[in-house]
Protein backbone atom coordinates (compact mmCIF):
# COMPACT_ATOMS: atom_id res chain seq x y z
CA UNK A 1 -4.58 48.09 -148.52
CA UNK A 2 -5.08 51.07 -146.36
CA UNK A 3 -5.17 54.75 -147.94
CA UNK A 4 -2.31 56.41 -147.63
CA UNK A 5 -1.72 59.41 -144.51
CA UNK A 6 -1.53 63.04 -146.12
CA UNK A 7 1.50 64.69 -145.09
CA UNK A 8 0.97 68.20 -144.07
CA UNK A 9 4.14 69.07 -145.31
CA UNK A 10 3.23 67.70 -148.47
CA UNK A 11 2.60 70.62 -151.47
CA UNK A 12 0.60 68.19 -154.00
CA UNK A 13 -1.41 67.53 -151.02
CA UNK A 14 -2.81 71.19 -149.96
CA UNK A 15 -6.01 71.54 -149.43
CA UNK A 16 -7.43 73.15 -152.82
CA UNK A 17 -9.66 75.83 -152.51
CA UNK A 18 -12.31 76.56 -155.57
CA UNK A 19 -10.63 76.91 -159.06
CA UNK A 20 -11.64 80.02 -161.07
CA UNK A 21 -13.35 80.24 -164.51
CA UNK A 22 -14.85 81.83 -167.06
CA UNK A 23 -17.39 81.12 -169.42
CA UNK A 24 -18.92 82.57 -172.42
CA UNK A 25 -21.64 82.00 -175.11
CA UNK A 26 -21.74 78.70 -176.87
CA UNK A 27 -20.98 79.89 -180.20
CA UNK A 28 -23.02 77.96 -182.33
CA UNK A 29 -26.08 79.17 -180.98
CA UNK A 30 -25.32 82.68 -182.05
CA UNK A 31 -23.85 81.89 -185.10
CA UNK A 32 -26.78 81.52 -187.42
CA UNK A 33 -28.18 84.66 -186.23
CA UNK A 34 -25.30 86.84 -187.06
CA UNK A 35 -24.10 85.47 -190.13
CA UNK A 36 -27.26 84.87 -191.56
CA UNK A 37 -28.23 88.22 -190.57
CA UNK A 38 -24.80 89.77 -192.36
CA UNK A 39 -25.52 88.07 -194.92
CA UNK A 40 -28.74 89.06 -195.79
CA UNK A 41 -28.22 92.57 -195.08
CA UNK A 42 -25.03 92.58 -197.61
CA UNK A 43 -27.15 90.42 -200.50
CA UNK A 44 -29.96 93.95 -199.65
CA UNK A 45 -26.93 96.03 -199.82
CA UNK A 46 -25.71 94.47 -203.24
CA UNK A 47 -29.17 94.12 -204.52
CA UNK A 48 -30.07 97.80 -203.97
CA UNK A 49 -26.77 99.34 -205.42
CA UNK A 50 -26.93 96.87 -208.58
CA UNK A 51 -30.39 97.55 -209.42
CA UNK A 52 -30.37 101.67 -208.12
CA UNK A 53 -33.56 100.96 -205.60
CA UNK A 54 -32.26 102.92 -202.52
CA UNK A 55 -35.10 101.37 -200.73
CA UNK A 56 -33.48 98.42 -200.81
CA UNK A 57 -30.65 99.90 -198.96
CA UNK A 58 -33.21 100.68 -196.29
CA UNK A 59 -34.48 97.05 -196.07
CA UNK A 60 -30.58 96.16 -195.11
CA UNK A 61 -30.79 97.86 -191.91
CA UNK A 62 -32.83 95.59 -190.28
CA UNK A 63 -30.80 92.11 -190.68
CA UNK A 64 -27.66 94.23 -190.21
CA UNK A 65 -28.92 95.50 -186.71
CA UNK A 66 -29.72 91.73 -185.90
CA UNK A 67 -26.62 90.92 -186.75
CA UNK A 68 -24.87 94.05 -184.51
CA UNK A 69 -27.25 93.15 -181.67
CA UNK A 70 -26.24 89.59 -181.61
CA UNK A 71 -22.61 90.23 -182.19
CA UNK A 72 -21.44 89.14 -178.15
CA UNK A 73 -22.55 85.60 -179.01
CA UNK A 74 -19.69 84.77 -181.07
CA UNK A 75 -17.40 87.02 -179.57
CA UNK A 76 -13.98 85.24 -179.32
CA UNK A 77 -12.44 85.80 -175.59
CA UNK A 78 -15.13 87.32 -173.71
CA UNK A 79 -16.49 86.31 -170.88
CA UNK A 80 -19.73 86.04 -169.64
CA UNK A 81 -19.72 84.91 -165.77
CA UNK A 82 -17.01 84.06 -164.29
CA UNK A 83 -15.55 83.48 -160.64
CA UNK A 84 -12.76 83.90 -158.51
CA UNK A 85 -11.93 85.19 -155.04
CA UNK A 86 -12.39 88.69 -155.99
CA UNK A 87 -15.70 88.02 -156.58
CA UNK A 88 -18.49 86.80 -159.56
CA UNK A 89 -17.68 88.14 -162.74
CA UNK A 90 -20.72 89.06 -165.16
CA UNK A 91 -19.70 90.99 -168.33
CA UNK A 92 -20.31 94.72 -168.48
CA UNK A 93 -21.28 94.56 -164.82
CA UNK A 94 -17.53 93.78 -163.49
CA UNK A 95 -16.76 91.52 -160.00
CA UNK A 96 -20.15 91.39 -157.60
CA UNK A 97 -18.59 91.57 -153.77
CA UNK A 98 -19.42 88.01 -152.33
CA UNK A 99 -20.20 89.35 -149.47
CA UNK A 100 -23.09 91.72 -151.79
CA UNK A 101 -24.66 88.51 -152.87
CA UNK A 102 -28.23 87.43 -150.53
CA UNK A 103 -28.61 84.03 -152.20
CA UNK A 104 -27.98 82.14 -155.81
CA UNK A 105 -30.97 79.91 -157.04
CA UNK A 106 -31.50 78.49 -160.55
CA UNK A 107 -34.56 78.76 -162.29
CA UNK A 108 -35.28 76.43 -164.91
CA UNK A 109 -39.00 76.93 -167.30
CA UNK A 110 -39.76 75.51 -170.63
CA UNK A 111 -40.88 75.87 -173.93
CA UNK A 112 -41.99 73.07 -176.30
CA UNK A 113 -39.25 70.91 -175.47
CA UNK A 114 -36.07 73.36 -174.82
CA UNK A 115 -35.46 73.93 -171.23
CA UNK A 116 -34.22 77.77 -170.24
CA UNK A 117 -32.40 78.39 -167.49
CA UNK A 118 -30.90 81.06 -165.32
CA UNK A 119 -29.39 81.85 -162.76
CA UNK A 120 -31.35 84.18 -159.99
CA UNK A 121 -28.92 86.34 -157.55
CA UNK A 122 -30.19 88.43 -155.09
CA UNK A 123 -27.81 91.45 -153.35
CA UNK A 124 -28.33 92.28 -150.18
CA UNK A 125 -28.05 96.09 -151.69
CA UNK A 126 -28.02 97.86 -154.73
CA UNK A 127 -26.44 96.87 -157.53
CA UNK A 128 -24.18 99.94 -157.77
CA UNK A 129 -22.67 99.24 -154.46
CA UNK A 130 -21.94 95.83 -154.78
CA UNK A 131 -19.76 96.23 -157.31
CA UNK A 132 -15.96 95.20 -156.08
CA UNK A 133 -14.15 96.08 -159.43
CA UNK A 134 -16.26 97.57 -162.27
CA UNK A 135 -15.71 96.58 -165.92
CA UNK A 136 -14.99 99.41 -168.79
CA UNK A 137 -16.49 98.46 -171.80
CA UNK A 138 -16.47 100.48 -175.37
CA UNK A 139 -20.17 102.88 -175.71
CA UNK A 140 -21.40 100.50 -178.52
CA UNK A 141 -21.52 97.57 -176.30
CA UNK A 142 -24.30 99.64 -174.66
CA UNK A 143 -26.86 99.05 -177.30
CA UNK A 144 -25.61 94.94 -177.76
CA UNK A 145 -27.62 91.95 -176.25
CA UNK A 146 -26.43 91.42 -173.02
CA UNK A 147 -26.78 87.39 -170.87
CA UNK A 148 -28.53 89.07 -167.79
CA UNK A 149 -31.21 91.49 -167.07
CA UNK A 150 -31.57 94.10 -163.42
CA UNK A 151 -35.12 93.49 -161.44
CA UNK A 152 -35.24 96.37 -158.94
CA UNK A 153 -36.19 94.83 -155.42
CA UNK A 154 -37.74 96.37 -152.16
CA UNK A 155 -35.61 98.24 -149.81
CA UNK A 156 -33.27 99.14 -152.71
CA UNK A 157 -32.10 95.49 -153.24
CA UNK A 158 -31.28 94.16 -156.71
CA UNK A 159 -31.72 90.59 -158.30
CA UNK A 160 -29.80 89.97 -161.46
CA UNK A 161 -31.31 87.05 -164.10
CA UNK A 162 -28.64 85.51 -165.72
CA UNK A 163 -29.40 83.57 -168.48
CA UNK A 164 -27.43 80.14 -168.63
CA UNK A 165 -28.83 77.96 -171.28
CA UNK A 166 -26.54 80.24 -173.93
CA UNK A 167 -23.18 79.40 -171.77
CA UNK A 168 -20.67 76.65 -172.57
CA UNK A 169 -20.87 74.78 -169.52
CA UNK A 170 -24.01 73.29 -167.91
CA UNK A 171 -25.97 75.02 -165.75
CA UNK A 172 -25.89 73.07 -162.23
CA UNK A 173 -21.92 73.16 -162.50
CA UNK A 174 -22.05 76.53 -163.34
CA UNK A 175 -23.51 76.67 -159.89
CA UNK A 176 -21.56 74.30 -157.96
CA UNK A 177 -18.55 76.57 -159.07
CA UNK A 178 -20.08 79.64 -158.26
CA UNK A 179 -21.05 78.13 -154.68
CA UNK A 180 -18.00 76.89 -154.12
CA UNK A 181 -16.35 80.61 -154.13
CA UNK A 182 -19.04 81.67 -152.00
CA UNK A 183 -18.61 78.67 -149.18
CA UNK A 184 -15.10 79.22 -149.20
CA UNK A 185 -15.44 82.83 -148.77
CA UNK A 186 -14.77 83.92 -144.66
CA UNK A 187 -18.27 85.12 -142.82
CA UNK A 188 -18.57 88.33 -141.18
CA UNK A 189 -16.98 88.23 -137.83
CA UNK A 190 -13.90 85.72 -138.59
């Protein structure tokens, strides 16, 4: 049986472009850490207040702070990366300009036996002018664990290391996606 001709009149047919996401933390990674963390700094807390040690009290910073820090990796509804044609999403950065980004490239090392990954994109400028649409984020966020980290390149370029192996979807179709938006993207000149 031959396939079928598409019909270019045909809606269900169209010719799809890349489909959007967002992604965040995989919960259960980050869950230990800040529960535990609450936890222990409450049982310090209890301990210290019971007993009249204010030392105690002291000792609960720490764990608390943990658990503060590591609060974004079970944040409900916030995204991490995301993509769509306004540009790549990364949280408290805002949309990167497509046509800002140099080149994507996945770096992958390990330790023991867990494999790390992330995500290696390199602006053809600064990262303060690449920005399409920044993101507003409350002041406290400032002092939270964030997924990426800024390396300051030559000639005023910047290269943002986002990590990947924390994110709910695998890394190489993280990629894929994130490719896809750029391919489809039009090139200087058309």
């Amino acid at each position: 049986m031959r396939p079928r001709p598409t019909d270019p009149f045909d809606k269900e047919e169209e010719a799809k472009g890349p489909v959007p996401f967002a992604i965040g933390f995989e919960k259960s990674n980050g869950e230990a850490m800040v529960y535990g963390s609450l936890v222990l700094g409450v049982i310090f807390l209890g301990a210290s207040f019971a007993a009249g040690i204010p030392l105690l009290a002291l000792a609960a910073i720490v764990p608390l702070g943990i658990s503060f820090w590591h609060y974004p990796m079970i944040e409900k509804k916030q995204p991490q990366l995301g993509a769509n044609n306004e540009g790549l999403f990364v949280e408290r950065i805002g949309f990167i300009d497509w046509g800002a980004i140099r080149s994507l490239d996945l770096k992958t090392t390990s330790v023991r036996n867990i494999e790390l990954t992330s995500l290696n994109i390199l602006l053809n400028r600064s990262l303060e002018a690449s920005i399409a649409k920044k993101q507003g984020f409350p002041f406290w966020k400032r002092i939270m664990m964030k997924n990426w980290k800024r390396h300051q390149r030559e000639h005023g370029r910047d290269m943002i290391s986002i990590q990947l192996h924390t994110l709910t979807k695998k890394p190489e179709d993280i990629l894929d996606s994130i490719t896809a938006f750029e391919a489809s993207r039009p090139q200087a000149g058309q």
